[in-house]
C-alpha atoms as a PDB file:
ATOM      1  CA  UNK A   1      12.311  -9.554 -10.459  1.00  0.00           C
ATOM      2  CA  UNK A   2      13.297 -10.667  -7.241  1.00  0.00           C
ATOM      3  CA  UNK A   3      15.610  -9.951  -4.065  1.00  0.00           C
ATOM      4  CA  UNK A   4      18.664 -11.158  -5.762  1.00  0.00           C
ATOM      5  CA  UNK A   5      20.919  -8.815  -5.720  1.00  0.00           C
ATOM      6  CA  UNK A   6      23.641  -7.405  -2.670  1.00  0.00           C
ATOM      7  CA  UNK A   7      21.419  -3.937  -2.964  1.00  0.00           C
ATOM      8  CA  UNK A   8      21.832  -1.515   0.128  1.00  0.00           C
ATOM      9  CA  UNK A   9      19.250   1.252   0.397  1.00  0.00           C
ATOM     10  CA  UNK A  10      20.917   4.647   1.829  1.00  0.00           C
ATOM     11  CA  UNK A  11      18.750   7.821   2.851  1.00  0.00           C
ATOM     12  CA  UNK A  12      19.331  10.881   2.926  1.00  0.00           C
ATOM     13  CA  UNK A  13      18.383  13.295   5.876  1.00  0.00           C
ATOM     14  CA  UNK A  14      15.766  14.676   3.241  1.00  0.00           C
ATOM     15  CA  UNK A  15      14.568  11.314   2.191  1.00  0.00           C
ATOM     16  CA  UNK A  16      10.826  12.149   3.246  1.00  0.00           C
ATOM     17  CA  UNK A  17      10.796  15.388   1.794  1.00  0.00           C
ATOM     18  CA  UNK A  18       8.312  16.380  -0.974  1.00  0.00           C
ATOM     19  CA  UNK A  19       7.959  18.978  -3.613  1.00  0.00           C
ATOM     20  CA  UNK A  20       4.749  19.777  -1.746  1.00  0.00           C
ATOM     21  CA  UNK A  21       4.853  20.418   1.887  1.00  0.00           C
ATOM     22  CA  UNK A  22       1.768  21.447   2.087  1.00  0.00           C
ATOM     23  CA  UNK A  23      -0.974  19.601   4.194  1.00  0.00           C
ATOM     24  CA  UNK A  24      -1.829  16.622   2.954  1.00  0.00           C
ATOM     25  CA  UNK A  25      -5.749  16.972   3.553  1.00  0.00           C
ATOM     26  CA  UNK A  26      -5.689  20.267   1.392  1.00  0.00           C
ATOM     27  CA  UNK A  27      -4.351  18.258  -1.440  1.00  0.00           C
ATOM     28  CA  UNK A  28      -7.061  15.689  -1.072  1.00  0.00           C
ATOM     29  CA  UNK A  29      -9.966  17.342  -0.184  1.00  0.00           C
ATOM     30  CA  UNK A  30     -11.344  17.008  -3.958  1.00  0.00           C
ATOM     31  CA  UNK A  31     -12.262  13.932  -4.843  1.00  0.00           C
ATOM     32  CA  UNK A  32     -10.785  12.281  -7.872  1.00  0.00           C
ATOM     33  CA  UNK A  33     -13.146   9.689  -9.304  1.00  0.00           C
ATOM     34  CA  UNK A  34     -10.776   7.609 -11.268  1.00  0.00           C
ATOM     35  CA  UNK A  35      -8.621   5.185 -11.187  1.00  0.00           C
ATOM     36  CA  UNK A  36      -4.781   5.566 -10.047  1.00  0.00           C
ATOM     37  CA  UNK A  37      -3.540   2.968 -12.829  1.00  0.00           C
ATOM     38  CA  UNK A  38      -4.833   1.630 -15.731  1.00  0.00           C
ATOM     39  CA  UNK A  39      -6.884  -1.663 -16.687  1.00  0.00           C
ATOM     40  CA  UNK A  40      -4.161  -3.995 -17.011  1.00  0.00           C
ATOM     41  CA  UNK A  41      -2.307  -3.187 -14.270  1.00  0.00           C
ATOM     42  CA  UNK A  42      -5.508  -2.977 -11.931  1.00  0.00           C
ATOM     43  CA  UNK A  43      -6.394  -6.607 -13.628  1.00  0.00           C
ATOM     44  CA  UNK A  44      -3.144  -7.336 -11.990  1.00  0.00           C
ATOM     45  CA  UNK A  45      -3.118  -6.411  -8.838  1.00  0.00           C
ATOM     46  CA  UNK A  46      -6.685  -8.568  -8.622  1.00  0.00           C
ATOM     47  CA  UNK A  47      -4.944 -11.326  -9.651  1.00  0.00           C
ATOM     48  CA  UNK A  48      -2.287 -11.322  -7.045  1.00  0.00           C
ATOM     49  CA  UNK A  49      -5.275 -10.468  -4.312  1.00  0.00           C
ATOM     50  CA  UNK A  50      -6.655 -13.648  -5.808  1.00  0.00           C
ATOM     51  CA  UNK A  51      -3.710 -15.437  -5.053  1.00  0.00           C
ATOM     52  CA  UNK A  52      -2.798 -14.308  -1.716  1.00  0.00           C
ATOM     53  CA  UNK A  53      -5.859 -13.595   0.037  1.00  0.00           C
ATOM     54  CA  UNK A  54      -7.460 -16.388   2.381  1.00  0.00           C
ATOM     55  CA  UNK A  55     -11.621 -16.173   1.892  1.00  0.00           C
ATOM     56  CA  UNK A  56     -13.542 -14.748   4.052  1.00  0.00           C
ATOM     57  CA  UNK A  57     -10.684 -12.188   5.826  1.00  0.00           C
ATOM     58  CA  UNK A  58     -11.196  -9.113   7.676  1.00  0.00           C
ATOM     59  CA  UNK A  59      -9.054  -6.928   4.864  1.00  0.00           C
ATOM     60  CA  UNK A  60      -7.385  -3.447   5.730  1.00  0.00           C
ATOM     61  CA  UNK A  61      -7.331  -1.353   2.768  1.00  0.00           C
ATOM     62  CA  UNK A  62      -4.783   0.698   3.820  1.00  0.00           C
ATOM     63  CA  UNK A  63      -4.710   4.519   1.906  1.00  0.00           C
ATOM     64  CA  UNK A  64      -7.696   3.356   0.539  1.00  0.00           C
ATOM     65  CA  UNK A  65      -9.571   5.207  -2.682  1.00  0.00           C
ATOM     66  CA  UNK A  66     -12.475   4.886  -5.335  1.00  0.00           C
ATOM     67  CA  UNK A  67     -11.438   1.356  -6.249  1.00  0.00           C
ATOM     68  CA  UNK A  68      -9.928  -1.795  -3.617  1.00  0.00           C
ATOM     69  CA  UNK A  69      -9.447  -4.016  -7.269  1.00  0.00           C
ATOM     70  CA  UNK A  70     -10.835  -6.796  -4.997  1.00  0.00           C
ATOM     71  CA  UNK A  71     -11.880 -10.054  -7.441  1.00  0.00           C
ATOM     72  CA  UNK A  72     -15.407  -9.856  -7.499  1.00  0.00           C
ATOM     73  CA  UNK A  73     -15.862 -13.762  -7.112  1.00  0.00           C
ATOM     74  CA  UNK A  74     -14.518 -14.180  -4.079  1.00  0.00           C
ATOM     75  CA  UNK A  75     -16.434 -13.201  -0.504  1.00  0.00           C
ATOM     76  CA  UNK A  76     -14.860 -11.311   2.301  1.00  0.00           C
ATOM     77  CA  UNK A  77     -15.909 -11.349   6.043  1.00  0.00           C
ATOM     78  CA  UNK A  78     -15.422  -7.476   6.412  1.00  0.00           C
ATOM     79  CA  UNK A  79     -13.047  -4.671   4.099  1.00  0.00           C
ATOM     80  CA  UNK A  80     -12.051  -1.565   5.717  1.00  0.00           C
ATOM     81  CA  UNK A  81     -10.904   1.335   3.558  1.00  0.00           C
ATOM     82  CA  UNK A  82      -8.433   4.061   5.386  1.00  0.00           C
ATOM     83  CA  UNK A  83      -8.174   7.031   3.202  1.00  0.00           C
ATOM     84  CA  UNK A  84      -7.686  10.616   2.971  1.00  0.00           C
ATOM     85  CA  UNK A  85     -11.265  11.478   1.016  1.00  0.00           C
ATOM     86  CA  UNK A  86     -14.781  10.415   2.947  1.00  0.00           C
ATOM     87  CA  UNK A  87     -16.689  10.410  -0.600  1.00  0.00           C
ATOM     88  CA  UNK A  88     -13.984   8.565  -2.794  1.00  0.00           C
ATOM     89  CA  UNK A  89     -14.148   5.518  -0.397  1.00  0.00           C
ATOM     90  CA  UNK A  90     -17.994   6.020   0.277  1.00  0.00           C
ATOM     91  CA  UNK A  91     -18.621   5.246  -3.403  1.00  0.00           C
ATOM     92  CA  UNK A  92     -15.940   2.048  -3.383  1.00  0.00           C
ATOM     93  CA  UNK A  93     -18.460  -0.824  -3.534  1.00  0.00           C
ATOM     94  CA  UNK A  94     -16.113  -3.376  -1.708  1.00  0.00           C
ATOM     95  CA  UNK A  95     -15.684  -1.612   1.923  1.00  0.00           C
ATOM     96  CA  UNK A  96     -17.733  -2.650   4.159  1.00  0.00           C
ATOM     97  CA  UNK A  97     -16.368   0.306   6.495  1.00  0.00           C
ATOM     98  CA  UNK A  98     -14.708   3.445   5.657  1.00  0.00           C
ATOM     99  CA  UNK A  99     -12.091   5.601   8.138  1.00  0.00           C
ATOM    100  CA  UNK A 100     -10.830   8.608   6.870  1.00  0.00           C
ATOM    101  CA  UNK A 101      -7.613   9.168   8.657  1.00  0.00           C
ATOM    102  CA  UNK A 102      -3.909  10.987   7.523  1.00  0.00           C
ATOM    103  CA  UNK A 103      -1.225   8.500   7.873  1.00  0.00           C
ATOM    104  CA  UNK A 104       1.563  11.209   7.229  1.00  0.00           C
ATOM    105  CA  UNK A 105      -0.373  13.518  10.656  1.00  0.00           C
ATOM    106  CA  UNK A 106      -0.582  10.473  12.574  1.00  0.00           C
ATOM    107  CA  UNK A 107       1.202   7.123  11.928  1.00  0.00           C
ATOM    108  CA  UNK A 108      -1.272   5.050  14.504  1.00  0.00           C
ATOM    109  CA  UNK A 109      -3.758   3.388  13.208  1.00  0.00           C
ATOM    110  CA  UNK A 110      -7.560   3.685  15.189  1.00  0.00           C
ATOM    111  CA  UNK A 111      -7.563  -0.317  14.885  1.00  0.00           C
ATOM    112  CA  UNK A 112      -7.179  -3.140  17.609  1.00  0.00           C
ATOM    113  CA  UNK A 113      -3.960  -5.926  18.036  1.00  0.00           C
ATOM    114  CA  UNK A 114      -4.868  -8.548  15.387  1.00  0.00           C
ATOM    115  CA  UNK A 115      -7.911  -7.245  14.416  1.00  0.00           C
ATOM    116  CA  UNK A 116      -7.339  -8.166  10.761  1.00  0.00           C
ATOM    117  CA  UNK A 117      -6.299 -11.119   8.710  1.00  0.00           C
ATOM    118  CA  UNK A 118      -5.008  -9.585   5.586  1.00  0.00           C
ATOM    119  CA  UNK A 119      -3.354  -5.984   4.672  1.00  0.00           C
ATOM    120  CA  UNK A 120      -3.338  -4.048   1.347  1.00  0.00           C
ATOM    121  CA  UNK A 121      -1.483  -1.186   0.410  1.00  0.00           C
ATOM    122  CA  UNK A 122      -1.890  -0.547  -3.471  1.00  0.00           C
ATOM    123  CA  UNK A 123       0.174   2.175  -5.434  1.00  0.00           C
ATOM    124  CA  UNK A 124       0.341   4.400  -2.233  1.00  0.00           C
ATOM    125  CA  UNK A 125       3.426   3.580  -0.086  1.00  0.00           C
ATOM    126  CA  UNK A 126       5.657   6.137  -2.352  1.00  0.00           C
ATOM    127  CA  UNK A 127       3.387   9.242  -0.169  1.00  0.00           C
ATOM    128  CA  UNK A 128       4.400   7.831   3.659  1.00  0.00           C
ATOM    129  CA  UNK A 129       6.779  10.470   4.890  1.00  0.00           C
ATOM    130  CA  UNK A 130       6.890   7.487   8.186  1.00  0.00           C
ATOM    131  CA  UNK A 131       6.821   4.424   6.559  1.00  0.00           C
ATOM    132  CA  UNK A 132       8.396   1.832   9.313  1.00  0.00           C
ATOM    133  CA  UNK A 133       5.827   3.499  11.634  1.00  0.00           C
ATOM    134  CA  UNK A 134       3.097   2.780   9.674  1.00  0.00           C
ATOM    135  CA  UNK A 135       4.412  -0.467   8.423  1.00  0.00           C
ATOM    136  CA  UNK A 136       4.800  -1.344  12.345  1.00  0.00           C
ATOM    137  CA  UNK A 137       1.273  -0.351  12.738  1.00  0.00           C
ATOM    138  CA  UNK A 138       0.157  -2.501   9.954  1.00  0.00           C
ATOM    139  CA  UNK A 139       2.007  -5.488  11.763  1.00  0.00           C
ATOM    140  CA  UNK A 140       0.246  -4.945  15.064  1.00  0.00           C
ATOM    141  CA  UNK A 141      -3.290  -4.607  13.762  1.00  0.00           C
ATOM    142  CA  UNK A 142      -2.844  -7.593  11.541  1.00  0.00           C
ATOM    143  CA  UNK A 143      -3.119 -11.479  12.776  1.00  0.00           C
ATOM    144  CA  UNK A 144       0.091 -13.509  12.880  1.00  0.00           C
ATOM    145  CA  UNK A 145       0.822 -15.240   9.636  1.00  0.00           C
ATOM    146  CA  UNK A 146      -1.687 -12.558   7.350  1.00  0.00           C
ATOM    147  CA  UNK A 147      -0.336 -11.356   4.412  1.00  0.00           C
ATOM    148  CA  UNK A 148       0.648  -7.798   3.850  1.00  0.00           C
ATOM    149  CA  UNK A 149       0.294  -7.027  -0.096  1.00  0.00           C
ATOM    150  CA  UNK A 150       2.001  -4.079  -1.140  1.00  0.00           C
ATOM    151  CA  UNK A 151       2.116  -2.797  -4.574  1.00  0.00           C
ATOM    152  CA  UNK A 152       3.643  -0.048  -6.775  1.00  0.00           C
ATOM    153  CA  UNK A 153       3.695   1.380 -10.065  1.00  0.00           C
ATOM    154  CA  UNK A 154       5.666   4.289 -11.992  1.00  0.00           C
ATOM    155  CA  UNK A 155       2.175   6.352 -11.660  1.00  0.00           C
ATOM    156  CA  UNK A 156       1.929   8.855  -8.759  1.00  0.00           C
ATOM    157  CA  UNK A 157       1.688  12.649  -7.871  1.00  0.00           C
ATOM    158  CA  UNK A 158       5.302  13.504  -8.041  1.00  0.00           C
ATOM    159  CA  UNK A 159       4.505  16.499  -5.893  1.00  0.00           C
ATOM    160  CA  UNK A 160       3.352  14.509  -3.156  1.00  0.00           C
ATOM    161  CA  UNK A 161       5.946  11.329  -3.635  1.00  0.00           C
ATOM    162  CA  UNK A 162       8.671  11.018  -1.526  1.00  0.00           C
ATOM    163  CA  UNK A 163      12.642  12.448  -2.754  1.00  0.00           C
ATOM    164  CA  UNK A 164      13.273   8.979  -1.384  1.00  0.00           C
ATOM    165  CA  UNK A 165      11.096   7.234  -3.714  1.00  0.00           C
ATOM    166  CA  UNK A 166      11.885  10.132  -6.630  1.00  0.00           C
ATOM    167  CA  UNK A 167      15.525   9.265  -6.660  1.00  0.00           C
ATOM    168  CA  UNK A 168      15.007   5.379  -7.344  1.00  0.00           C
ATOM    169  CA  UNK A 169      15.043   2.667 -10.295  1.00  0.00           C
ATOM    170  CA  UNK A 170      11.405   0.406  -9.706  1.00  0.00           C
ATOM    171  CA  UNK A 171      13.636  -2.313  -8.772  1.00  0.00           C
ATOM    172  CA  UNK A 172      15.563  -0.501  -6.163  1.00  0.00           C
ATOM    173  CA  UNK A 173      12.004   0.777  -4.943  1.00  0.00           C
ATOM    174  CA  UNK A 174      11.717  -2.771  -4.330  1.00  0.00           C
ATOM    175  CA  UNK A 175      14.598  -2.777  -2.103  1.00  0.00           C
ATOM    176  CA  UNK A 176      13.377   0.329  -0.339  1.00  0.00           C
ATOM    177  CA  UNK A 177      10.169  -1.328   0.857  1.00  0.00           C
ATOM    178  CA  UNK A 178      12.039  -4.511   1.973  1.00  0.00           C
ATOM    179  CA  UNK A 179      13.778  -2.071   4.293  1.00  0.00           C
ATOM    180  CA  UNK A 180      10.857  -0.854   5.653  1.00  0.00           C
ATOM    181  CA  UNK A 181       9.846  -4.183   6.186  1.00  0.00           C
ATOM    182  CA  UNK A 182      12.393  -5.524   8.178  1.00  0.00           C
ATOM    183  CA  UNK A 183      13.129  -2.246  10.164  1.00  0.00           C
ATOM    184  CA  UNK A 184       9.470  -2.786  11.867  1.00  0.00           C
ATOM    185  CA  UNK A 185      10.626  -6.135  13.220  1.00  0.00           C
ATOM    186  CA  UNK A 186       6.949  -7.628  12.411  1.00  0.00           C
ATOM    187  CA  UNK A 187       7.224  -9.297   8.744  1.00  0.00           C
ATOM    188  CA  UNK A 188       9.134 -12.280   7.476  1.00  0.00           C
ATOM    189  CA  UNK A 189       9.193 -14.200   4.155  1.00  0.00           C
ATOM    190  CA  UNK A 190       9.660 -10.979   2.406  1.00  0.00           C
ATOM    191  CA  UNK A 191       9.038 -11.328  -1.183  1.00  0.00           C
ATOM    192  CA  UNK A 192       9.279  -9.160  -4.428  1.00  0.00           C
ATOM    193  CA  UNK A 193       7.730  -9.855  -8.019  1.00  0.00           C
ATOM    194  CA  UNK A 194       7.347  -8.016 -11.245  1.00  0.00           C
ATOM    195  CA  UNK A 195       3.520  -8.520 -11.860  1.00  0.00           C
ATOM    196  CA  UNK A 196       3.414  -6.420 -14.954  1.00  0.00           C
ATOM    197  CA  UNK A 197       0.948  -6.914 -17.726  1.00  0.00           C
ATOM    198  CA  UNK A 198       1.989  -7.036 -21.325  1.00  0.00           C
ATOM    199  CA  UNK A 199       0.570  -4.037 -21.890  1.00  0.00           C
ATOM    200  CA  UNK A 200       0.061  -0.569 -20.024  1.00  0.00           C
ATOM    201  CA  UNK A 201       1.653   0.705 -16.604  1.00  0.00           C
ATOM    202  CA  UNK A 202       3.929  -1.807 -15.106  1.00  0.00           C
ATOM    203  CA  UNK A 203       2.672  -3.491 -11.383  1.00  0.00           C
ATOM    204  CA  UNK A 204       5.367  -4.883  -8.795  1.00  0.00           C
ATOM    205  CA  UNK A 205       4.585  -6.210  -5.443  1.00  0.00           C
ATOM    206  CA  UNK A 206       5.926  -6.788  -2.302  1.00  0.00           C
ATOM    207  CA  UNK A 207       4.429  -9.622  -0.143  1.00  0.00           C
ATOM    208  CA  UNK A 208       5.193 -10.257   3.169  1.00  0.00           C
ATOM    209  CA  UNK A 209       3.878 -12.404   6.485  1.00  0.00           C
ATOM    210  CA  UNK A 210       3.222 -11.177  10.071  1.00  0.00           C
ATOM    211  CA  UNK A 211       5.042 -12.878  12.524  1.00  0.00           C
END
């Protein structure tokens, strides 16, 4: 799977609308020890981290849980975890730091210009009610030339997913991100693969370079 096709992404004025309104931080306050996809597909998503993530980077882990799926073998200089639950990223063993922060209450992110070298976003983008605004965060808090990793699955809280993300194929989600992408201005070399295992919940990602 790749950006091959003449696909246009329209919204609707309700695009960012979810089943549940309610605060975000009222949905998360209980922390859910667990995994958000299964082994295959987390086995996955290390592998492309293996592939596209220089040693020793300062890594955002942006909406940031229980698990980062980081490859154990390989040394980072510092991981930061952004999340919505303080004691589902203070038991994640890979963060070095932990901020808990709601990206839907307040797009900014409490980070420096080019403070890190390499952005993550796993199996969370489908819950942004302002993606370009975060996604133009991301882009100023990360280095020119890092790489921003995002990937997605067919596993979420439909309650709390987007009728944007709801009303779309995987590979049209695809498409959805890429617009995202280039509506911040800040990304280039904008790719999309199907990283899916042979077996269990299907992985796609969307890689893309600061400029």
């Amino acid at each position: 799977m790749a950006f091959e096709k003449n696909y246009t992404v329209t919204l609707s004025d309700d695009a960012f609308r979810r089943a549940d309104e309610a605060p975000d931080e009222k949905f998360y306050a209980i922390p859910r020890f667990t995994s958000h996809i299964d082994c295959f597909a987390i086995d996955a998503v290390t592998d492309l981290y293996r592939k596209y993530l220089p040693k020793n980077a300062d890594i955002l882990d942006l909406m940031s849980s229980l698990l980062s799926h980081l490859p154990e073998d390989v040394s980072y200089q510092r991981v930061v975890g952004l999340g919505m639950n303080a004691r589902e990223l203070a038991n994640n063993k890979q963060l070095t730091e932990t901020v808990v922060h709601d990206l839907n209450n307040e797009p900014t992110l409490p980070f420096d210009d080019d403070e890190f070298s390499a952005g993550l976003l796993c199996v969370s983008i489908d819950y942004l009610i302002h993606p370009v605004a975060v996604l133009k965060e991301m882009g100023r808090v990360l280095k020119t030339n890092s790489p921003l990793i995002i990937s997605y699955s067919d596993r979420f809280f439909e309650t709390k997913a987007t009728a944007a993300w709801l009303s779309l194929t995987d590979e049209q989600r695809g498409y959805l991100i890429k617009s995202f992408l280039v509506d911040t201005g800040c990304y280039d070399n904008i790719q999309m693969t199907d990283c899916s295992p042979e077996f269990g919940d299907p992985l796609y990602a969307i890689v893309a370079l600061v400029v």
